[in-house]
PDB file of N, CA and C in Angstrom:
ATOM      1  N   UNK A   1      59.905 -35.113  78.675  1.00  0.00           N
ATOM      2  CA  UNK A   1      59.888 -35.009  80.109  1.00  0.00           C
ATOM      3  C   UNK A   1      60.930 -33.962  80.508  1.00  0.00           C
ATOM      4  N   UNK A   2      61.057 -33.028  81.146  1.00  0.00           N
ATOM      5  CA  UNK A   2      61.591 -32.177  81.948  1.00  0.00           C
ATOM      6  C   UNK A   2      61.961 -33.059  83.324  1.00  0.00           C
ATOM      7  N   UNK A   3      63.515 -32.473  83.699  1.00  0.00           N
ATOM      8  CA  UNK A   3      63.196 -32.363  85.131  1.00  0.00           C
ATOM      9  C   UNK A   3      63.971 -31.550  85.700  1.00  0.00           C
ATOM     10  N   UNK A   4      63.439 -30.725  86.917  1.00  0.00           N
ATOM     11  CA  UNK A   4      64.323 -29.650  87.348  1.00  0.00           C
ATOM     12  C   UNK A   4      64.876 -30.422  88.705  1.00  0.00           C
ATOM     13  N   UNK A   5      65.895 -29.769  89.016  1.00  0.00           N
ATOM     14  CA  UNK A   5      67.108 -30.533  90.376  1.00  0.00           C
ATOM     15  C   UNK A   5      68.099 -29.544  90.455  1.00  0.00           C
ATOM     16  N   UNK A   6      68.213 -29.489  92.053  1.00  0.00           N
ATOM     17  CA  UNK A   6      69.136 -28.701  92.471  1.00  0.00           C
ATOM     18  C   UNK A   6      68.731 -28.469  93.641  1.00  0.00           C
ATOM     19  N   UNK A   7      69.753 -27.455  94.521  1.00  0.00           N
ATOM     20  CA  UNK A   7      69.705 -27.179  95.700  1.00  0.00           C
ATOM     21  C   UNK A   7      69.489 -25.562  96.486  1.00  0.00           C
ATOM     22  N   UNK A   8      69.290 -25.865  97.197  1.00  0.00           N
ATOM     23  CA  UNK A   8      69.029 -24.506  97.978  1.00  0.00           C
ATOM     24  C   UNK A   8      69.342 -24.312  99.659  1.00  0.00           C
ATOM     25  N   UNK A   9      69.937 -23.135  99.774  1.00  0.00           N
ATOM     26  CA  UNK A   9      70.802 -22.780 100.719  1.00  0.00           C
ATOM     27  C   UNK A   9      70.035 -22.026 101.588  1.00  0.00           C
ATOM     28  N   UNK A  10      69.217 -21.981 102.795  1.00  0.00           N
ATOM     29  CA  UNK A  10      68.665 -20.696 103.318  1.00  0.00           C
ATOM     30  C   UNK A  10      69.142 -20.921 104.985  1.00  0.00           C
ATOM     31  N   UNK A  11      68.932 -19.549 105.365  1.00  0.00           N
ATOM     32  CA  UNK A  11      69.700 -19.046 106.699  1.00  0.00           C
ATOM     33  C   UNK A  11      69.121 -19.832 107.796  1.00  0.00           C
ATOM     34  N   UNK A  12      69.766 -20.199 108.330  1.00  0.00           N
ATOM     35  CA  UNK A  12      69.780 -21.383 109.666  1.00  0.00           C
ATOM     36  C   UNK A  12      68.340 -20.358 110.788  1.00  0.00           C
ATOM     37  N   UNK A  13      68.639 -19.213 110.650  1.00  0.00           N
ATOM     38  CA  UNK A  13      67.640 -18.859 111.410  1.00  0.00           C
ATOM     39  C   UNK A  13      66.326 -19.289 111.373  1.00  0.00           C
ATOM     40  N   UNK A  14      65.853 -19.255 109.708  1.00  0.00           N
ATOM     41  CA  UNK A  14      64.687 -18.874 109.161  1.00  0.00           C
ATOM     42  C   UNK A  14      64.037 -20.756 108.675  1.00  0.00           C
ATOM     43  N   UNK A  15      64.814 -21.596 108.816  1.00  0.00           N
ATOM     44  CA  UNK A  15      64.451 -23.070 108.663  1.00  0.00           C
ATOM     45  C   UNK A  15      63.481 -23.575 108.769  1.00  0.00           C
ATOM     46  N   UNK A  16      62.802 -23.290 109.833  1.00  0.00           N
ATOM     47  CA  UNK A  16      61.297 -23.661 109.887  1.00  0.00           C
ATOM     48  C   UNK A  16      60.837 -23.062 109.217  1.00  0.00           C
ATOM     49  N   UNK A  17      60.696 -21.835 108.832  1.00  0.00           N
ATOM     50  CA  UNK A  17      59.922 -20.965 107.695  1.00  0.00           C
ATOM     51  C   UNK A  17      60.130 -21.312 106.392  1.00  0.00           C
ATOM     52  N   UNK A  18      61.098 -21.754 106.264  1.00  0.00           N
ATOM     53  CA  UNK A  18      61.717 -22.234 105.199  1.00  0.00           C
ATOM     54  C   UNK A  18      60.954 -23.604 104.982  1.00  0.00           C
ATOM     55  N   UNK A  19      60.359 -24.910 105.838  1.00  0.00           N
ATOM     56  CA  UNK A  19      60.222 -25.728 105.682  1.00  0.00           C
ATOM     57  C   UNK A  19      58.814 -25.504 105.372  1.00  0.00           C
ATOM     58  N   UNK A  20      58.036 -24.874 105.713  1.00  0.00           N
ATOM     59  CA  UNK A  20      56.692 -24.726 106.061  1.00  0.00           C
ATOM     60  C   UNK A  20      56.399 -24.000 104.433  1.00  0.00           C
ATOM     61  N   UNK A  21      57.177 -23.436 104.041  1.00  0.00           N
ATOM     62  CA  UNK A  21      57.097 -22.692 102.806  1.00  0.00           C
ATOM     63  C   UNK A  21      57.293 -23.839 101.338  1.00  0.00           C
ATOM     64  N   UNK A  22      58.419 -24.994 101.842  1.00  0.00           N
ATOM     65  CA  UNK A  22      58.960 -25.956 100.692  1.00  0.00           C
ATOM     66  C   UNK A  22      57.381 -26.929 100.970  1.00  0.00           C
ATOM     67  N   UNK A  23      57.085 -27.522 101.964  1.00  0.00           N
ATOM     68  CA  UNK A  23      56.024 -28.552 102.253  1.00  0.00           C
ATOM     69  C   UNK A  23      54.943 -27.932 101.742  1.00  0.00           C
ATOM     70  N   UNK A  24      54.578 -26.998 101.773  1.00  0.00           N
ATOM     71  CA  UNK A  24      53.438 -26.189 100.710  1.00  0.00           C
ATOM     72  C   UNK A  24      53.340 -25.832  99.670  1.00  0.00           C
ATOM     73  N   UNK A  25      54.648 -25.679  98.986  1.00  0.00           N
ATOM     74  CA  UNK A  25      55.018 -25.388  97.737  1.00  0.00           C
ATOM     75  C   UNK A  25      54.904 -26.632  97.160  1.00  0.00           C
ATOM     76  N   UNK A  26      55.203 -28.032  97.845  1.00  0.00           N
ATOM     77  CA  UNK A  26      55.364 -29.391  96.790  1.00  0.00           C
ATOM     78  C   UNK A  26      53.806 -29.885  97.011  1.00  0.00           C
ATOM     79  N   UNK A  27      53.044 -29.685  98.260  1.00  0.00           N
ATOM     80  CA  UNK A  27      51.709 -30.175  97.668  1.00  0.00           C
ATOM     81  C   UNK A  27      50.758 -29.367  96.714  1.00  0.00           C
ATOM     82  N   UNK A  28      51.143 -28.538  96.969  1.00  0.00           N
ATOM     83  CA  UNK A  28      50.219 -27.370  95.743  1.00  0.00           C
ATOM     84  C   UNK A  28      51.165 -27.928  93.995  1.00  0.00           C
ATOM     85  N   UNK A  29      52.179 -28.260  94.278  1.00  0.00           N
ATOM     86  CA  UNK A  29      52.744 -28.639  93.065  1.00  0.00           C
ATOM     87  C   UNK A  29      52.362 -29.802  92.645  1.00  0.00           C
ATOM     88  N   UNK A  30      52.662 -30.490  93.599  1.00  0.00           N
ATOM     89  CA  UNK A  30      51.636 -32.406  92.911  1.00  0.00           C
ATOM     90  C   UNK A  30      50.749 -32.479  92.719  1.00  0.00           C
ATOM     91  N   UNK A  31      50.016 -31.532  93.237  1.00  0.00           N
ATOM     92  CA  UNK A  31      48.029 -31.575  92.373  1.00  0.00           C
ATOM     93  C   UNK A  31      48.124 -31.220  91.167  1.00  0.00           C
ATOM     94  N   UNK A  32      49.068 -30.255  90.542  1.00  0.00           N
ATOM     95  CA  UNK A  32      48.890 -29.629  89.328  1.00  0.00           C
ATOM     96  C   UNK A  32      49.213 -30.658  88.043  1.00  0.00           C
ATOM     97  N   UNK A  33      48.511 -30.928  87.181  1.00  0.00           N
ATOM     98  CA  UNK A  33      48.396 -30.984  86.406  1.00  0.00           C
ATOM     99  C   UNK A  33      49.666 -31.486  85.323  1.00  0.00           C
ATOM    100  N   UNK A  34      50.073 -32.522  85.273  1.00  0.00           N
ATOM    101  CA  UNK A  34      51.340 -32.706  84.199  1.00  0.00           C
ATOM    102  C   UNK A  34      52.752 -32.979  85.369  1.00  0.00           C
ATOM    103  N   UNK A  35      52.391 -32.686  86.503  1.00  0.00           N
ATOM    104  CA  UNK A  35      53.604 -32.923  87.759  1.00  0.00           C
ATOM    105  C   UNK A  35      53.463 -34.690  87.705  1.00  0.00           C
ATOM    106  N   UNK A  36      54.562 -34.626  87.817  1.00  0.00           N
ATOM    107  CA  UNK A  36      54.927 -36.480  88.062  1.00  0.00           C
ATOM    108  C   UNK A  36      55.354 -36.403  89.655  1.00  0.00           C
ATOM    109  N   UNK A  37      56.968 -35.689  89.183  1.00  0.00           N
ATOM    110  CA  UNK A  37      56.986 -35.384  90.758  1.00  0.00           C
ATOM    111  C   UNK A  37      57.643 -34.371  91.556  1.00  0.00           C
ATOM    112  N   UNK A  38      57.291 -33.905  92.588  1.00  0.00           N
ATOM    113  CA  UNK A  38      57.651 -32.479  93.095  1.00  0.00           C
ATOM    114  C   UNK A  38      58.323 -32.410  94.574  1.00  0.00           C
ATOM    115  N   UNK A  39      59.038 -33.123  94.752  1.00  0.00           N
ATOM    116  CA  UNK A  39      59.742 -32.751  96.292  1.00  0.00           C
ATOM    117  C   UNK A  39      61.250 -32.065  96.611  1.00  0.00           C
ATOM    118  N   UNK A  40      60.970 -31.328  97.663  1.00  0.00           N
ATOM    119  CA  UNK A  40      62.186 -31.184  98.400  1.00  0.00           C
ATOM    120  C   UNK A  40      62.854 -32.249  99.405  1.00  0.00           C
ATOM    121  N   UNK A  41      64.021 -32.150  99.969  1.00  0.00           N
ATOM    122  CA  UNK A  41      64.200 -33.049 100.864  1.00  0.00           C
ATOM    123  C   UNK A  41      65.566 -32.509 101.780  1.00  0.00           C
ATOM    124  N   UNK A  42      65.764 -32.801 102.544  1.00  0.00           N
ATOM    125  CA  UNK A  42      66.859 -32.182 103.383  1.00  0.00           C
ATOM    126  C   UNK A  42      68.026 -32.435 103.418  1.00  0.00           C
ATOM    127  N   UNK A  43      68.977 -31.748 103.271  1.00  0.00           N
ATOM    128  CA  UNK A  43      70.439 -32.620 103.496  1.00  0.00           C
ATOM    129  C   UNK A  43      71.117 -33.288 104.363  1.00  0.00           C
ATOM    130  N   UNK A  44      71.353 -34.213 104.200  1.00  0.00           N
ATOM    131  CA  UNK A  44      71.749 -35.275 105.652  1.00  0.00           C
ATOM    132  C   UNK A  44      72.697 -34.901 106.561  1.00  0.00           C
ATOM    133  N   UNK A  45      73.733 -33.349 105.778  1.00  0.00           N
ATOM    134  CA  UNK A  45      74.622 -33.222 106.582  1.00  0.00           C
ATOM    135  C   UNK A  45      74.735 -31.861 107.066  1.00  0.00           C
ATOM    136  N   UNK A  46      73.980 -30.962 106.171  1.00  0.00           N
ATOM    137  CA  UNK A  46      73.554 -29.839 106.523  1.00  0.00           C
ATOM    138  C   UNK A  46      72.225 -29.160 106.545  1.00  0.00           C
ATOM    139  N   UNK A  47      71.985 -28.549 107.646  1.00  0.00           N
ATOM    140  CA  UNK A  47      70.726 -28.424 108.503  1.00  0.00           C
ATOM    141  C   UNK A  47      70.119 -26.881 107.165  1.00  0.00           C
ATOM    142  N   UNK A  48      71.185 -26.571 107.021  1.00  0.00           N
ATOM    143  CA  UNK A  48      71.042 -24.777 105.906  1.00  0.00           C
ATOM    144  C   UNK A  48      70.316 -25.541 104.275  1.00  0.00           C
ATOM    145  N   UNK A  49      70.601 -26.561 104.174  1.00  0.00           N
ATOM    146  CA  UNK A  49      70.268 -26.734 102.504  1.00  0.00           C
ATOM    147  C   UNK A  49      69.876 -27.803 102.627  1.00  0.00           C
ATOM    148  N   UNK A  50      68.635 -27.871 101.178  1.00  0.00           N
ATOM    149  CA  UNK A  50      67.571 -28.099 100.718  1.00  0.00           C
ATOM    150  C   UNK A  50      67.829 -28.864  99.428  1.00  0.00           C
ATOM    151  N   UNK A  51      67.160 -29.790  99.048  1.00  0.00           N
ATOM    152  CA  UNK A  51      67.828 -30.460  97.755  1.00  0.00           C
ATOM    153  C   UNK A  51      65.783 -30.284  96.980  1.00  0.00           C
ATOM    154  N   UNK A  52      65.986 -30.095  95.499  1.00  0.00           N
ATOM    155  CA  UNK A  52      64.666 -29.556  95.187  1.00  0.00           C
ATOM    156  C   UNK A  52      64.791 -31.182  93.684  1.00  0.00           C
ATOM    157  N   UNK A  53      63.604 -32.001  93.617  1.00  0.00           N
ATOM    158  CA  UNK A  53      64.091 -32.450  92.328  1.00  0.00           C
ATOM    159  C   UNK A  53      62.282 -32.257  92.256  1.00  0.00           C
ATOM    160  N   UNK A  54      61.705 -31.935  90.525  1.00  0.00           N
ATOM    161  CA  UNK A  54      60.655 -31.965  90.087  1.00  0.00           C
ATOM    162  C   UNK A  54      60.615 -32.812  88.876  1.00  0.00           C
ATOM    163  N   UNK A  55      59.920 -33.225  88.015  1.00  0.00           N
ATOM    164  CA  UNK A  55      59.801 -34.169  87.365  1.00  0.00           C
ATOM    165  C   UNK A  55      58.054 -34.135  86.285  1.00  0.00           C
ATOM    166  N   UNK A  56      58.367 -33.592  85.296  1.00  0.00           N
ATOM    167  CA  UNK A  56      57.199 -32.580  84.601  1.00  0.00           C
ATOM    168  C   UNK A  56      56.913 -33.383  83.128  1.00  0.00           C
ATOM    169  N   UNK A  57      55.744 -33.493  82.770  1.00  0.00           N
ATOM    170  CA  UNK A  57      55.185 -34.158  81.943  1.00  0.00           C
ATOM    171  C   UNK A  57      55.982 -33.608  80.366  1.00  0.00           C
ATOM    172  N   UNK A  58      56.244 -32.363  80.129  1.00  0.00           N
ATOM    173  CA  UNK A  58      56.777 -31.751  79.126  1.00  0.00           C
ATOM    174  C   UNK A  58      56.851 -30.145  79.657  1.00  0.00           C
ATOM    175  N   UNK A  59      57.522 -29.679  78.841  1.00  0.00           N
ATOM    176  CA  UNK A  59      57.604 -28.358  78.854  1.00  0.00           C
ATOM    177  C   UNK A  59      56.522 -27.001  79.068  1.00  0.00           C
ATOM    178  N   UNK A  60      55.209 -27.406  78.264  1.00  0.00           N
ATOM    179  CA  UNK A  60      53.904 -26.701  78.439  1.00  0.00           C
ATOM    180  C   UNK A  60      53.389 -27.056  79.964  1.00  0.00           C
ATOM    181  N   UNK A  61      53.286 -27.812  80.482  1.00  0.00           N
ATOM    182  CA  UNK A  61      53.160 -28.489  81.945  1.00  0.00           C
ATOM    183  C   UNK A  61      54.131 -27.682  83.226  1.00  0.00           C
ATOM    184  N   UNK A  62      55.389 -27.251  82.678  1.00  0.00           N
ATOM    185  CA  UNK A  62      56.447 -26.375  83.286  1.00  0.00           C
ATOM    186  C   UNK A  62      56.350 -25.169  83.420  1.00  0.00           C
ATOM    187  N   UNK A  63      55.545 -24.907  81.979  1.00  0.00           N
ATOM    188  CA  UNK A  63      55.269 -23.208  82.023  1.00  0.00           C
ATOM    189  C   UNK A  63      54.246 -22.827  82.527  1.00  0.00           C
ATOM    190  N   UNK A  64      53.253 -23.857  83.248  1.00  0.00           N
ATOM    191  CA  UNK A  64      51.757 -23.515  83.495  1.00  0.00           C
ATOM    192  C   UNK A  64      52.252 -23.676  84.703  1.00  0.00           C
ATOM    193  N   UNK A  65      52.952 -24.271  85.426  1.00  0.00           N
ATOM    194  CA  UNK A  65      53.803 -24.384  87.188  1.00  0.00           C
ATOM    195  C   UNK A  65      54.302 -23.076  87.249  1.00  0.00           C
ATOM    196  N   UNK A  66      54.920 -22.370  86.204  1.00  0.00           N
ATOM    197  CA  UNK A  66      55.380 -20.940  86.513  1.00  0.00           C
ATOM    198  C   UNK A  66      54.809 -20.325  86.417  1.00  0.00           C
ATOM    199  N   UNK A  67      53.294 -20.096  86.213  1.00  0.00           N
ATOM    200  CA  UNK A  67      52.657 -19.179  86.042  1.00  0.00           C
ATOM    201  C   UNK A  67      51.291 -19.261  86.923  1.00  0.00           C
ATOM    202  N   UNK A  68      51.824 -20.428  88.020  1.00  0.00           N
ATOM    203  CA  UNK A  68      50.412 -20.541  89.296  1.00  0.00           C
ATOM    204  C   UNK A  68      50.462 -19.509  90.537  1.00  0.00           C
ATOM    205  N   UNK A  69      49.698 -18.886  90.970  1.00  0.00           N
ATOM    206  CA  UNK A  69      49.756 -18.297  92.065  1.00  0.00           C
ATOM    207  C   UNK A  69      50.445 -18.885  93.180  1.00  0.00           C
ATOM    208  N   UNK A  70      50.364 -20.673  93.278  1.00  0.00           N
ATOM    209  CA  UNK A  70      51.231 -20.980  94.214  1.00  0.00           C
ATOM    210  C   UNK A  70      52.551 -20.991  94.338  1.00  0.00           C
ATOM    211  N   UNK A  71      53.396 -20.083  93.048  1.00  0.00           N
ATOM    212  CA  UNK A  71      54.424 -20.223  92.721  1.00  0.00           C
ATOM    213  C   UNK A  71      54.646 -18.893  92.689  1.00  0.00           C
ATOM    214  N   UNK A  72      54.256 -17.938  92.784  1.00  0.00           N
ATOM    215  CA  UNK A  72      54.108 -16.820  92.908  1.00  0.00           C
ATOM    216  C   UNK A  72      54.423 -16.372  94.374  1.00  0.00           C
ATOM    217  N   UNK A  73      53.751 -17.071  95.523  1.00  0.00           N
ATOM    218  CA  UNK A  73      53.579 -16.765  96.552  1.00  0.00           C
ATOM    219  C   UNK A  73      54.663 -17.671  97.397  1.00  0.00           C
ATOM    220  N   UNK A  74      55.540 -18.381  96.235  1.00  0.00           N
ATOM    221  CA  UNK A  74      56.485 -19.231  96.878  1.00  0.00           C
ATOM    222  C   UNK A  74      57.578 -18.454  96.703  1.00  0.00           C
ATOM    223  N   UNK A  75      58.118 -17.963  95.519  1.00  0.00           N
ATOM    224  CA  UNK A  75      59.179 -17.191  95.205  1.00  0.00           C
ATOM    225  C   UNK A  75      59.139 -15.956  96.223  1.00  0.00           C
ATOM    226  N   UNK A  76      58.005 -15.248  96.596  1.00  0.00           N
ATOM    227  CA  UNK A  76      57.969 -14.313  97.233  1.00  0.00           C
ATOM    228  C   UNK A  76      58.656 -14.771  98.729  1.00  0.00           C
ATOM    229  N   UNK A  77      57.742 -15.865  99.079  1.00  0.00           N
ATOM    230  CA  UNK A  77      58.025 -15.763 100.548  1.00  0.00           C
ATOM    231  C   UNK A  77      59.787 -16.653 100.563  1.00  0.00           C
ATOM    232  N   UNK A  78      60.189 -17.581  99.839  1.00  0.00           N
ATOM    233  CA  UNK A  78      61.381 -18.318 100.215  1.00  0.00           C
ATOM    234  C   UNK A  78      62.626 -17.240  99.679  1.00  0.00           C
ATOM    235  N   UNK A  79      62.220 -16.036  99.542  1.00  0.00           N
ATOM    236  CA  UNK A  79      63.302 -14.907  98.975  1.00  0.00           C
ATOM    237  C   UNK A  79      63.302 -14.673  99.978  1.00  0.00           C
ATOM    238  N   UNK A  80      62.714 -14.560 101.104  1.00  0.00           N
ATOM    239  CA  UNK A  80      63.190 -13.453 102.555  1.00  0.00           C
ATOM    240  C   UNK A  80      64.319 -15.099 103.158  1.00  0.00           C
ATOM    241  N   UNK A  81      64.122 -16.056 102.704  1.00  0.00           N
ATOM    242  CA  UNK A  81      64.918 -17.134 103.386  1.00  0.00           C
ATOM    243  C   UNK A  81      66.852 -17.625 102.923  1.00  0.00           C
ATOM    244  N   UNK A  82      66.008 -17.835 101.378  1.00  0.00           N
ATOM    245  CA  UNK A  82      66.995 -18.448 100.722  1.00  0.00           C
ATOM    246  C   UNK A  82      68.384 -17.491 100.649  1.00  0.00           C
ATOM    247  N   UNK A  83      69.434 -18.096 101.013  1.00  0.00           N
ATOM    248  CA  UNK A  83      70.811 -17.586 100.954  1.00  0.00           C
ATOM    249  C   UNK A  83      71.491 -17.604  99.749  1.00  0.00           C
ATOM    250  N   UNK A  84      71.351 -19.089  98.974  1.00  0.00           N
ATOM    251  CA  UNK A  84      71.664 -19.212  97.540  1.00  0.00           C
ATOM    252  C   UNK A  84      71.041 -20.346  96.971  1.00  0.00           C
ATOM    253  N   UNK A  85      71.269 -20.286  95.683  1.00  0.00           N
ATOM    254  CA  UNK A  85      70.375 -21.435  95.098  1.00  0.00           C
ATOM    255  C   UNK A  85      71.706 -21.747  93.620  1.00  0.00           C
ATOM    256  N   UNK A  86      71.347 -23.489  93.548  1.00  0.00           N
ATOM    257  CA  UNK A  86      72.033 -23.886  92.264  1.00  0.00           C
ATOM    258  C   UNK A  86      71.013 -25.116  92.039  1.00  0.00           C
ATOM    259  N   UNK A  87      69.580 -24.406  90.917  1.00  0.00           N
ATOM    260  CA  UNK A  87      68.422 -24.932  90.253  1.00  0.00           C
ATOM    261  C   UNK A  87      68.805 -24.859  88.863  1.00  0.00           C
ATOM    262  N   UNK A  88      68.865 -25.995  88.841  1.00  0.00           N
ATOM    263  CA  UNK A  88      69.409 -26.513  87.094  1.00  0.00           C
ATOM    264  C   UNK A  88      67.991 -27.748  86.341  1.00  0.00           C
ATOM    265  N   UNK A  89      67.388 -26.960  85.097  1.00  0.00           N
ATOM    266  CA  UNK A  89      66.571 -27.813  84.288  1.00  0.00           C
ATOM    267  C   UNK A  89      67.138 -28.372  82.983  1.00  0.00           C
ATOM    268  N   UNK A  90      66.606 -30.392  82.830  1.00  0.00           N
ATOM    269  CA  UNK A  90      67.177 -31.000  81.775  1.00  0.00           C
ATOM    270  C   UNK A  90      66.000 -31.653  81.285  1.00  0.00           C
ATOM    271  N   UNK A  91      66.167 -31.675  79.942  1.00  0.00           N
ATOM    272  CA  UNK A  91      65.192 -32.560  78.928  1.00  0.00           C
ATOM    273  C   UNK A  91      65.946 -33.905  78.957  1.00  0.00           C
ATOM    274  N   UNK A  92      64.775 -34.629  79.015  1.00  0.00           N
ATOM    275  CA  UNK A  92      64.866 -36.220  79.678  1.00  0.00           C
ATOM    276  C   UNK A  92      63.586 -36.902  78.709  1.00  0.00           C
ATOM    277  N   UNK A  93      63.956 -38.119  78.328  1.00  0.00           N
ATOM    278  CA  UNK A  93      63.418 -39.170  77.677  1.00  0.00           C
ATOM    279  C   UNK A  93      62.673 -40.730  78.288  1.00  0.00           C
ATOM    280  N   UNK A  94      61.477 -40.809  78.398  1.00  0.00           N
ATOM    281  CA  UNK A  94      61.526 -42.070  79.132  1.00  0.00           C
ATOM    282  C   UNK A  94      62.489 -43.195  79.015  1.00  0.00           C
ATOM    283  N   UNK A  95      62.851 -43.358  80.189  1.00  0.00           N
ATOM    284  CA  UNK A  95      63.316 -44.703  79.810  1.00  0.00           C
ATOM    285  C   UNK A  95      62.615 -46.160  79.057  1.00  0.00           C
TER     286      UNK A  95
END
């Protein structure tokens, strides 16, 4: 099992764009194939950052998420947003 977690920072201006971009990015991600689970969620104390956790069947399942057009068209558009990012992936064992 994979899971990726971490956060993301984007400009207070661009937030709604920003949201409209994460809420599309995680349902196009939960249909796919080997996703357990794919959400963003907001920070309770700041309105700028984004908390990202995914949750992936194995590694081949991870590399086929990086290589979807909807991920393609996500990186593109949340680059005109995002200010900074700290996205960190760990190999994980069922419990």
């Amino acid at each position: 099992m994979i899971i990726i977690g971490g956060d993301m920072k984007v400009n207070p201006e661009f937030r709604a764009e920003a949201v409209q971009a994460f809420v599309k990015m995680a349902k196009a991600s939960q249909a796919e194939e080997g996703c357990i689970t794919y959400v963003f969620t907001a920070d309770l104390e700041a309105e700028d950052i984004f908390h990202l956790f995914e949750v992936w069947e194995n590694a081949e399942t991870l590399a086929a998420h990086g290589q979807t057009p909807h991920m393609a068209e996500f990186r593109a558009e949340i680059g005109k947003y995002r200010t900074e990012s700290n996205i960190k992936r760990y190999q994980a064992e069922p419990a």
